[in-house]
C-alpha atoms as a PDB file:
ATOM      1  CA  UNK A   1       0.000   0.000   0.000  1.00  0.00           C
ATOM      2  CA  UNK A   2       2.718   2.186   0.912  1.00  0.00           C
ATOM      3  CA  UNK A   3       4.209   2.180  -2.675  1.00  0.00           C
ATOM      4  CA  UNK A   4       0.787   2.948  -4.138  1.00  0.00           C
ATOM      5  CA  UNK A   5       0.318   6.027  -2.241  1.00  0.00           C
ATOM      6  CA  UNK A   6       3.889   6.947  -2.873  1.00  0.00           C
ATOM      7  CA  UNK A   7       3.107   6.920  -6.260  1.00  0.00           C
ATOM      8  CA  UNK A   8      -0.254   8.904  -5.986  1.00  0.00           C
ATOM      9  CA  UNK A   9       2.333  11.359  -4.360  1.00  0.00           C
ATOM     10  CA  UNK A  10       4.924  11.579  -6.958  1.00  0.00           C
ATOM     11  CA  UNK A  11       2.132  12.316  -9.664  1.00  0.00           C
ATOM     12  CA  UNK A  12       0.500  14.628  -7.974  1.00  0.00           C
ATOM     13  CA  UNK A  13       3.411  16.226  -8.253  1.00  0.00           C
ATOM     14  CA  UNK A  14       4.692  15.273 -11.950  1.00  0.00           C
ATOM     15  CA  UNK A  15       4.506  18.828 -13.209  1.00  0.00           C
ATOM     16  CA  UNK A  16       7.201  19.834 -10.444  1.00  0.00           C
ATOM     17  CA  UNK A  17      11.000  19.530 -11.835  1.00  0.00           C
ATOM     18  CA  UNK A  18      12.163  16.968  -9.563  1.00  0.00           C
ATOM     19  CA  UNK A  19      16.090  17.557 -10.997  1.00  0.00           C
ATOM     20  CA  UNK A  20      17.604  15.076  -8.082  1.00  0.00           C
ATOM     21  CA  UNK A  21      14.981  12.683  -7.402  1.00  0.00           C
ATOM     22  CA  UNK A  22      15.877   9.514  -9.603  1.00  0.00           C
ATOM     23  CA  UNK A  23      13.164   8.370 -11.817  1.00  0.00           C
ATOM     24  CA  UNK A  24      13.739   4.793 -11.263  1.00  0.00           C
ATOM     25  CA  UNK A  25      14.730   4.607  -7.507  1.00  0.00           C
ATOM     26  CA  UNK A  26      17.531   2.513  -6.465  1.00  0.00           C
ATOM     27  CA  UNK A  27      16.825  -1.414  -5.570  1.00  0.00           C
ATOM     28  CA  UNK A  28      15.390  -2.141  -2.421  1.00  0.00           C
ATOM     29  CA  UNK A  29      14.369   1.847  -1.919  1.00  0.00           C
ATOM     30  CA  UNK A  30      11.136   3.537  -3.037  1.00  0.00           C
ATOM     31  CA  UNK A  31      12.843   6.909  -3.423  1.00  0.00           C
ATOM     32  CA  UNK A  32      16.353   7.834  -4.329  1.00  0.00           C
ATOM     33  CA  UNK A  33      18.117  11.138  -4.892  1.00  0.00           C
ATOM     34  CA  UNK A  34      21.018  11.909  -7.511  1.00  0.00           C
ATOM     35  CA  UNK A  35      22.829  14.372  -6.948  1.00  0.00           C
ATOM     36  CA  UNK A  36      25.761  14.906  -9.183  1.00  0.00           C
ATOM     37  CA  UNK A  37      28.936  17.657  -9.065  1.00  0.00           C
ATOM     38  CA  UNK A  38      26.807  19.732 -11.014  1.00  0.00           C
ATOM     39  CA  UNK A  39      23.898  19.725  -8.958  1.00  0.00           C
ATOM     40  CA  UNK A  40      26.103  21.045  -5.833  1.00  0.00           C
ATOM     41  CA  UNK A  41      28.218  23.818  -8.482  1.00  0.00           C
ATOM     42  CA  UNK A  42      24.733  24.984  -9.898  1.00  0.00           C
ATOM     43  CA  UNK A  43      22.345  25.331  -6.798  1.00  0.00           C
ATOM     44  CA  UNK A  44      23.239  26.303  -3.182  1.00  0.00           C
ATOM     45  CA  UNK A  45      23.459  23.262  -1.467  1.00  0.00           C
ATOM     46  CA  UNK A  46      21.955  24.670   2.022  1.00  0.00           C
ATOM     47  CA  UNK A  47      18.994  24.529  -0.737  1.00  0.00           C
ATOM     48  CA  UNK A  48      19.821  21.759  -1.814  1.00  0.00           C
ATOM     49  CA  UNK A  49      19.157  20.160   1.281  1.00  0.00           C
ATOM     50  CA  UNK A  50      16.430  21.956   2.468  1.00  0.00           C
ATOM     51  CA  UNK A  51      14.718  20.599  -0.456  1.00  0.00           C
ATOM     52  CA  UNK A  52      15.498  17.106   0.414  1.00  0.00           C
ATOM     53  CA  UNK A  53      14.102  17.339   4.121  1.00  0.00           C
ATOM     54  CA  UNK A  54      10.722  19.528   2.985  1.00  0.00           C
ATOM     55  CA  UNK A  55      10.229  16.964   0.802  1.00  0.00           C
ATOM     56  CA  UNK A  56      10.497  13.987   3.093  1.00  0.00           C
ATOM     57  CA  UNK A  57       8.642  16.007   5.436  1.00  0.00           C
ATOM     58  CA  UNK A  58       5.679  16.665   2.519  1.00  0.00           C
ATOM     59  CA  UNK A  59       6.134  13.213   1.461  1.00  0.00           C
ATOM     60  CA  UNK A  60       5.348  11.447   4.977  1.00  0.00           C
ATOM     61  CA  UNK A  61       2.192  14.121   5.675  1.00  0.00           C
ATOM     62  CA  UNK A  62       0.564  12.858   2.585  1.00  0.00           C
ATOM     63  CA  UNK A  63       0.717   9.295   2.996  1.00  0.00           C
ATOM     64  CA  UNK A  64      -0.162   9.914   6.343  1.00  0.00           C
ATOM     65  CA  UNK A  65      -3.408  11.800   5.156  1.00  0.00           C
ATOM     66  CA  UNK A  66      -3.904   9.360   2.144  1.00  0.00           C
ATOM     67  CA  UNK A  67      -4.088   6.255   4.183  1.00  0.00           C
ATOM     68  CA  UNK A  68      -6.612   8.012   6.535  1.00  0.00           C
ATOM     69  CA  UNK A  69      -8.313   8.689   3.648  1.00  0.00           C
ATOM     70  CA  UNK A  70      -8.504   5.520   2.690  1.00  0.00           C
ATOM     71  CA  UNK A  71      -9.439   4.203   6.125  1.00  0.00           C
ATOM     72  CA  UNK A  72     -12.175   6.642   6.349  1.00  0.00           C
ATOM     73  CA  UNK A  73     -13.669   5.618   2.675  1.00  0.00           C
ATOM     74  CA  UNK A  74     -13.285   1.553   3.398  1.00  0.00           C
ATOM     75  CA  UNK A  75     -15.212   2.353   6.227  1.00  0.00           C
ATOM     76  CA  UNK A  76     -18.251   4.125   5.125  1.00  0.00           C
ATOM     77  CA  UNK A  77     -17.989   1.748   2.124  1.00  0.00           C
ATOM     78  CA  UNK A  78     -18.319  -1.122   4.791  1.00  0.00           C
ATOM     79  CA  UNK A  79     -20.891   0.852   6.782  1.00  0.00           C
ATOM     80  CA  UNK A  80     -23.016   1.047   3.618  1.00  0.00           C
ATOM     81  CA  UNK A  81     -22.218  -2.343   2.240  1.00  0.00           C
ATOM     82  CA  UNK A  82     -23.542  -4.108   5.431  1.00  0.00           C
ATOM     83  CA  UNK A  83     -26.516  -1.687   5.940  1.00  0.00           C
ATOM     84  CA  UNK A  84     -28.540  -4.202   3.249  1.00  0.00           C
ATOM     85  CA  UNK A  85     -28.290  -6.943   6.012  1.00  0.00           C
ATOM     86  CA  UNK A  86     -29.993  -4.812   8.834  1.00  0.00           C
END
């Protein structure tokens, strides 16, 4: 489940330029950052970074919220479902 909403995440976000974040992360990770020479010569890197945390940060709030969400809909699906057996 984890990977789905990870993936809701990243393409909710698609039309962001997401220069570090590999598009195929590495094996046995769901997200992976490049970051080359050039990234660290062409950007600040205390911007660099601060990218990197906000986005963990973003990134762990909305699967948070998402799998609430979730919860909350399987539940008044349920709710509903079982209401034809009252």
């Amino acid at each position: 489940m984890k990977k789905f909403l990870y993936r809701i995440f990243v393409n909710r976000r698609a039309e962001m330029s997401f220069q570090v974040l590999r598009r195929k992360p590495v094996q046995g990770y769901d997200i992976s950052f490049l970051i080359t020479n050039y990234h660290c010569e062409d950007m600040h890197k205390h911007k660099l970074i601060d990218f990197i945390v906000q986005f963990m940060e973003d990134i762990d709030k909305e699967i948070s919220e998402l799998k609430i969400s979730v919860n909350t809909r399987g539940r008044l699906v349920a709710t509903e479902f079982l209401k034809q057996f009252i």
